[in-house]
PDB file of N, CA and C in Angstrom:
ATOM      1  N   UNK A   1      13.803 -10.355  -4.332  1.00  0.00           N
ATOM      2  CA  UNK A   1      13.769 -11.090  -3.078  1.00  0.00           C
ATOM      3  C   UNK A   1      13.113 -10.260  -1.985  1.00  0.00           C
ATOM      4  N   UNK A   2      13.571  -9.199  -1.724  1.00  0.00           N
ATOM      5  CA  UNK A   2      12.663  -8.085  -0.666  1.00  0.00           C
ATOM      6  C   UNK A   2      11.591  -7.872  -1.108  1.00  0.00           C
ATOM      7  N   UNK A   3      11.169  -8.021  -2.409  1.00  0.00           N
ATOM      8  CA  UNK A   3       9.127  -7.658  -2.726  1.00  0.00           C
ATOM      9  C   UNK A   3       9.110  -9.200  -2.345  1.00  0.00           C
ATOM     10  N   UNK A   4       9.522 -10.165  -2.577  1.00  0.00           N
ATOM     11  CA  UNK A   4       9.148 -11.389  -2.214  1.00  0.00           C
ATOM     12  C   UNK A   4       8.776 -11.552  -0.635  1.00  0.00           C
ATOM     13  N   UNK A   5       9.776 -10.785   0.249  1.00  0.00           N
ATOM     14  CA  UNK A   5      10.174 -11.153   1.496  1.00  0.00           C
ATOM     15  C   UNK A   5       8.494 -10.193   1.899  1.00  0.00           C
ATOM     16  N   UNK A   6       8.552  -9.102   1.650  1.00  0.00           N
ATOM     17  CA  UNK A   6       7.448  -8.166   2.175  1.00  0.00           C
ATOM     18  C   UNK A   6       5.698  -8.862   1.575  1.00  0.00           C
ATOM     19  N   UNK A   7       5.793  -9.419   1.314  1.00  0.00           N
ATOM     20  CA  UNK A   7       4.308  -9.912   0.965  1.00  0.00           C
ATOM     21  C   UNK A   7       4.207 -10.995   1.880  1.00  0.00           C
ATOM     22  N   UNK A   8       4.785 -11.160   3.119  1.00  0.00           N
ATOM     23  CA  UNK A   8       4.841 -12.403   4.145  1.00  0.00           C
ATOM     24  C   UNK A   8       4.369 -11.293   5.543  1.00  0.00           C
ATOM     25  N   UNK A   9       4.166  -9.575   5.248  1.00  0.00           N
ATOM     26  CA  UNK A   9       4.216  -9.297   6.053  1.00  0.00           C
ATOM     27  C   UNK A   9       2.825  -9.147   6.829  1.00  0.00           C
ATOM     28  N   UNK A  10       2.690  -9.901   8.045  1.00  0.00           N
ATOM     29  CA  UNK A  10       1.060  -9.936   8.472  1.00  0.00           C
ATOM     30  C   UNK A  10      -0.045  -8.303   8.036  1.00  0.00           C
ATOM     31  N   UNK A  11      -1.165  -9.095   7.691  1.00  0.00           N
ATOM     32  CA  UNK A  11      -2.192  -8.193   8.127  1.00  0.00           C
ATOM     33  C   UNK A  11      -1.890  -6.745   8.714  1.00  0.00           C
ATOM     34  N   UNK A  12      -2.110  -7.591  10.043  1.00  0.00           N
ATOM     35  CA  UNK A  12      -2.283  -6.505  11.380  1.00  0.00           C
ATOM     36  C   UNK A  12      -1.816  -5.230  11.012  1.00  0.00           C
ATOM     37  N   UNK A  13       0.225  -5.814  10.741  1.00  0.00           N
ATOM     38  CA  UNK A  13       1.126  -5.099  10.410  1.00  0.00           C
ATOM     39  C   UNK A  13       1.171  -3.630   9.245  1.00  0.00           C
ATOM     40  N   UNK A  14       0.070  -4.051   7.988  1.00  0.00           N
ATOM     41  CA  UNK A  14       0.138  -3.608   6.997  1.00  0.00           C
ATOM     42  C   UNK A  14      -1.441  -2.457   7.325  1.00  0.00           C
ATOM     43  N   UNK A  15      -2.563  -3.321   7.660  1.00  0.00           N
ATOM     44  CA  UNK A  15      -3.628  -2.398   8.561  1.00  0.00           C
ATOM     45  C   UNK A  15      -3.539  -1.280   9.730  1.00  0.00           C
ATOM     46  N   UNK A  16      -2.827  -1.621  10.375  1.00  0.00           N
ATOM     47  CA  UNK A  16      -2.390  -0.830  11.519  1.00  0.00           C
ATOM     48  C   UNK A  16      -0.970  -0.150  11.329  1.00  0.00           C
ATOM     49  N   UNK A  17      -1.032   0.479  10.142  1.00  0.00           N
ATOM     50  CA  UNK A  17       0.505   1.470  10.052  1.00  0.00           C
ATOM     51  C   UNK A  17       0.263   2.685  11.071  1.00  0.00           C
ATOM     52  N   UNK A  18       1.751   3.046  10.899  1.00  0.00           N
ATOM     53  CA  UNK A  18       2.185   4.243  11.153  1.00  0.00           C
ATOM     54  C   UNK A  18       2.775   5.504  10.043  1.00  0.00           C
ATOM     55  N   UNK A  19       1.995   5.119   8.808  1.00  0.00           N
ATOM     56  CA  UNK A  19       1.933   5.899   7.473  1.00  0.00           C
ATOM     57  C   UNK A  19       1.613   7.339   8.020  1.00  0.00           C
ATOM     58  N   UNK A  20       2.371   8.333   7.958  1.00  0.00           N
ATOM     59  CA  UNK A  20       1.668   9.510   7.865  1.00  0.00           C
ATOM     60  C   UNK A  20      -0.287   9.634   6.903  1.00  0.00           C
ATOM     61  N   UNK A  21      -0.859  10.440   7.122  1.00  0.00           N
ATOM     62  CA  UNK A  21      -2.032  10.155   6.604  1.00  0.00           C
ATOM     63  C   UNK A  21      -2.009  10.752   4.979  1.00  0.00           C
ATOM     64  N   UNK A  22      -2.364  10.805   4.138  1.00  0.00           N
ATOM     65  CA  UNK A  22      -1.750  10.714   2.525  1.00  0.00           C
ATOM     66  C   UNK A  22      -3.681  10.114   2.093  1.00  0.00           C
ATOM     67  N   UNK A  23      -3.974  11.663   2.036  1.00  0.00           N
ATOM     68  CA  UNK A  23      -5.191  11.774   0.981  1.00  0.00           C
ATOM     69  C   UNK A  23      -5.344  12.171  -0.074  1.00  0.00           C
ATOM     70  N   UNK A  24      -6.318  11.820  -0.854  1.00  0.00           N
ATOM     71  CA  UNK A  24      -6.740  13.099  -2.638  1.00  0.00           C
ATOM     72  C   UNK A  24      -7.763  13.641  -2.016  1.00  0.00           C
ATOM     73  N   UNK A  25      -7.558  14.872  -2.683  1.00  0.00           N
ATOM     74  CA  UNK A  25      -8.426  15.762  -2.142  1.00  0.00           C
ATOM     75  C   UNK A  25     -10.016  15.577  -2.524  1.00  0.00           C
ATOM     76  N   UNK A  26     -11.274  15.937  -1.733  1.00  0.00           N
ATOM     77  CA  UNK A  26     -12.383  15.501  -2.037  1.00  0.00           C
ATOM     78  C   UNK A  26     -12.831  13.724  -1.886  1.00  0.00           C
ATOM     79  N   UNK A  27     -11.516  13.141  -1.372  1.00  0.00           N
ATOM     80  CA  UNK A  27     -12.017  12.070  -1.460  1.00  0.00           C
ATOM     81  C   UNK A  27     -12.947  11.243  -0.476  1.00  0.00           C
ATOM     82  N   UNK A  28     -14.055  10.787  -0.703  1.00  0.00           N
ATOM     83  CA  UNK A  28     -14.833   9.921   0.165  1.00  0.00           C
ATOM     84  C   UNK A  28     -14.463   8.172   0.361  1.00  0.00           C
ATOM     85  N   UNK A  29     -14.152   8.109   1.482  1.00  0.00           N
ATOM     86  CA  UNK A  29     -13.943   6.565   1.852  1.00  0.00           C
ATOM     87  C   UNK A  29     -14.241   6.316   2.969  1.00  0.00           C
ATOM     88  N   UNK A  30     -15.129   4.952   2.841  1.00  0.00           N
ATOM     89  CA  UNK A  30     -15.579   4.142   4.553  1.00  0.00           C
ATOM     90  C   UNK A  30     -14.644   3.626   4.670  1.00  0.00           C
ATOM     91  N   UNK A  31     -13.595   3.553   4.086  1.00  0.00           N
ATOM     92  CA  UNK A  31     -12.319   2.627   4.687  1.00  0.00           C
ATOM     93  C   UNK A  31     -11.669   3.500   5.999  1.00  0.00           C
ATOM     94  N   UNK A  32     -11.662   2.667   7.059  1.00  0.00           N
ATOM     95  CA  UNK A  32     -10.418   3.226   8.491  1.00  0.00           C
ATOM     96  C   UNK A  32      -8.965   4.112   7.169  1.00  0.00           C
ATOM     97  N   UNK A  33      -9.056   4.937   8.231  1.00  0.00           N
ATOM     98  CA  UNK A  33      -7.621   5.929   7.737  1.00  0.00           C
ATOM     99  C   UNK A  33      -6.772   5.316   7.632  1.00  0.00           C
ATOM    100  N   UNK A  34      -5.929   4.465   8.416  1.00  0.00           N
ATOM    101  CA  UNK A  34      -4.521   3.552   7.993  1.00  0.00           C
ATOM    102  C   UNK A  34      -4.817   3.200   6.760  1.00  0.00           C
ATOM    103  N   UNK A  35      -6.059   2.455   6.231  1.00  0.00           N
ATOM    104  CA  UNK A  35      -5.721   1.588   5.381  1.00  0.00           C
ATOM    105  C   UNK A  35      -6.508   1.886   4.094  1.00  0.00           C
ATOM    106  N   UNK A  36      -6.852   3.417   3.988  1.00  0.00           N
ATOM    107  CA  UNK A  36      -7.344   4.047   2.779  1.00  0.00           C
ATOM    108  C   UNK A  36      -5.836   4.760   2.914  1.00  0.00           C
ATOM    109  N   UNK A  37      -5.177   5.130   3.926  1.00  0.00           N
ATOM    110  CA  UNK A  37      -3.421   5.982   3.784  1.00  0.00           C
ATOM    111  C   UNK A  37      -2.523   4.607   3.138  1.00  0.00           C
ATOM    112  N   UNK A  38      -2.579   3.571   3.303  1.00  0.00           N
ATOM    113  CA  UNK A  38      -1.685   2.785   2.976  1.00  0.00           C
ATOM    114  C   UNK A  38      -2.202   1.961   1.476  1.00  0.00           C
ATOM    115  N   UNK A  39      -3.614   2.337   1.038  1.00  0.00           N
ATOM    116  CA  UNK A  39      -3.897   1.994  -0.700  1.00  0.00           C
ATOM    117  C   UNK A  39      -3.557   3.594  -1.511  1.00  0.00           C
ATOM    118  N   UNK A  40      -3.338   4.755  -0.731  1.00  0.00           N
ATOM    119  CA  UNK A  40      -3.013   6.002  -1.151  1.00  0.00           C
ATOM    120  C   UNK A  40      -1.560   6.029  -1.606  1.00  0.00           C
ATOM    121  N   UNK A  41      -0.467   5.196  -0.879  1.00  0.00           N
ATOM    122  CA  UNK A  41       0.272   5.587  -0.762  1.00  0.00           C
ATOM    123  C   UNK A  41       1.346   4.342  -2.144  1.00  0.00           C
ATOM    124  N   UNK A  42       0.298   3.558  -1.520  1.00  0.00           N
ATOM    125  CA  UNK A  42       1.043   2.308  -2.705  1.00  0.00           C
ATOM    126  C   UNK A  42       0.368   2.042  -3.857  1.00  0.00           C
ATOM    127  N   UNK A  43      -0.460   2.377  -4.347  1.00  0.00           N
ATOM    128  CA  UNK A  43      -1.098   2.362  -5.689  1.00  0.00           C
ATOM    129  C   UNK A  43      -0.466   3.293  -6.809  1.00  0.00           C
ATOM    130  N   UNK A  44       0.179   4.221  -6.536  1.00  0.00           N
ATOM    131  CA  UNK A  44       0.818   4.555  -7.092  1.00  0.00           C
ATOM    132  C   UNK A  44       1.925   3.994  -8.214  1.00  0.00           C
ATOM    133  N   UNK A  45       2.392   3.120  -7.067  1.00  0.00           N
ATOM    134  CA  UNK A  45       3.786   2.828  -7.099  1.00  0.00           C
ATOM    135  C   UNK A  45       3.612   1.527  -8.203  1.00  0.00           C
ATOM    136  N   UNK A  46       1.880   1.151  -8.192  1.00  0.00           N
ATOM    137  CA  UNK A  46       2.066   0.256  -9.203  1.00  0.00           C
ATOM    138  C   UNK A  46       1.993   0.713 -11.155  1.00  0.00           C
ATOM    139  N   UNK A  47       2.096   1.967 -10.989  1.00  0.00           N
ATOM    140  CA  UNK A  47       2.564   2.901 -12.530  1.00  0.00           C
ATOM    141  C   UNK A  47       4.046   2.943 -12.263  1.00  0.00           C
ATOM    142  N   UNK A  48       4.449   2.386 -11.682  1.00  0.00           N
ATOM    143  CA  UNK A  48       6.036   3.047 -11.823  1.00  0.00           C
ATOM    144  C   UNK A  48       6.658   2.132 -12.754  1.00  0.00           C
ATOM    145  N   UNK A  49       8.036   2.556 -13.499  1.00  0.00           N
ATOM    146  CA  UNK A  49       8.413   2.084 -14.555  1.00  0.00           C
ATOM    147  C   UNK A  49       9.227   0.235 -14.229  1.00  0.00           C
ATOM    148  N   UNK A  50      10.009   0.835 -12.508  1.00  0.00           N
ATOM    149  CA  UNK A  50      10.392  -0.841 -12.472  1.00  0.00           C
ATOM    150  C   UNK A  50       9.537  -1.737 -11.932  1.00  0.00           C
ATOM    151  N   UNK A  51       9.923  -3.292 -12.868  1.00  0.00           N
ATOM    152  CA  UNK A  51       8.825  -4.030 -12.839  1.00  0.00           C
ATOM    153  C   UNK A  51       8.845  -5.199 -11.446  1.00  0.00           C
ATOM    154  N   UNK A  52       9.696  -4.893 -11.023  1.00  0.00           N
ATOM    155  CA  UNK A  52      10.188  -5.905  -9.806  1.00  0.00           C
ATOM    156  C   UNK A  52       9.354  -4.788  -8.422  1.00  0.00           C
ATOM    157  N   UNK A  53       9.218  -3.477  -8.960  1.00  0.00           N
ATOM    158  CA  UNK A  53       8.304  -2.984  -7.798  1.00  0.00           C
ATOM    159  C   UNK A  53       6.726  -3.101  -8.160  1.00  0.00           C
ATOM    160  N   UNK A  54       6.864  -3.193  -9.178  1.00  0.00           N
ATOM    161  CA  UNK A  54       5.297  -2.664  -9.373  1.00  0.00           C
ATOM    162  C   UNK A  54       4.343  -4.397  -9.423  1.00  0.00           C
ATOM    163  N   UNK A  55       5.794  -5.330  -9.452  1.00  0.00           N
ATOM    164  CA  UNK A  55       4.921  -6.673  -8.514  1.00  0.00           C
ATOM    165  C   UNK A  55       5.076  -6.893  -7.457  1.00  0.00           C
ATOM    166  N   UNK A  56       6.026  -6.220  -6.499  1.00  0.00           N
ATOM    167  CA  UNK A  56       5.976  -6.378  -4.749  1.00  0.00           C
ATOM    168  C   UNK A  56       4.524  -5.806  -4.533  1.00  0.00           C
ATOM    169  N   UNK A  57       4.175  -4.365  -5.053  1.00  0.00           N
ATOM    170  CA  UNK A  57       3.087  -3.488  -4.605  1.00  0.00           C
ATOM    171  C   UNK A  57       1.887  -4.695  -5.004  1.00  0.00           C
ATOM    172  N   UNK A  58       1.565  -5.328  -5.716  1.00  0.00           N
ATOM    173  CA  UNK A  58       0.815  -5.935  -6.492  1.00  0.00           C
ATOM    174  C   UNK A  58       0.399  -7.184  -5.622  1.00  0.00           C
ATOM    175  N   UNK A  59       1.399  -7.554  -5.344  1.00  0.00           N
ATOM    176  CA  UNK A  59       1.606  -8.680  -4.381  1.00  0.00           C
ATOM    177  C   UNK A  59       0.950  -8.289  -2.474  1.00  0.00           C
ATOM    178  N   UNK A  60       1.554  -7.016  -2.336  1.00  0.00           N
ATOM    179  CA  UNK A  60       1.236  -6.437  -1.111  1.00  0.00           C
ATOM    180  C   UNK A  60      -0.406  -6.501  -1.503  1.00  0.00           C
ATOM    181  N   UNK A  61      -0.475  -5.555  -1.675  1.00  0.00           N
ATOM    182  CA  UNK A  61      -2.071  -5.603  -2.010  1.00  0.00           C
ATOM    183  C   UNK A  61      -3.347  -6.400  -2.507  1.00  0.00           C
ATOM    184  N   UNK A  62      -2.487  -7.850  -3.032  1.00  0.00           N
ATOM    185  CA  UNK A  62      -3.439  -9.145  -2.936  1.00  0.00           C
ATOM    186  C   UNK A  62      -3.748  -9.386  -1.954  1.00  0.00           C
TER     187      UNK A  62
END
């Protein structure tokens, strides 16, 4: 229900974080910093073993 609830959460909201900044090293991206920090930070999370997260993240990121 909360990965359900969080994929309602606007744009703006998800573009314009307040993510600490969370790079790989060497990496090149034209993407704005929020929102190369906020595919850094949740892509991860879609290897993780539970499956109810790794479709919120999935969902976020559609």
């Amino acid at each position: 229900a909360v990965g359900e609830a969080l994929t309602y959460i606007p744009v703006e909201l998800l573009t314009q974080n307040k993510l600490p900044p969370r790079f790989v090293a060497d990496q090149r991206s034209s993407l704005p910093e929020p929102l190369q920090t906020l595919l850094n930070t949740l892509s991860p999370l879609l290897l993780f073993k539970a499956r109810p997260l790794q479709l919120a993240v999935y969902h976020i990121l559609h």
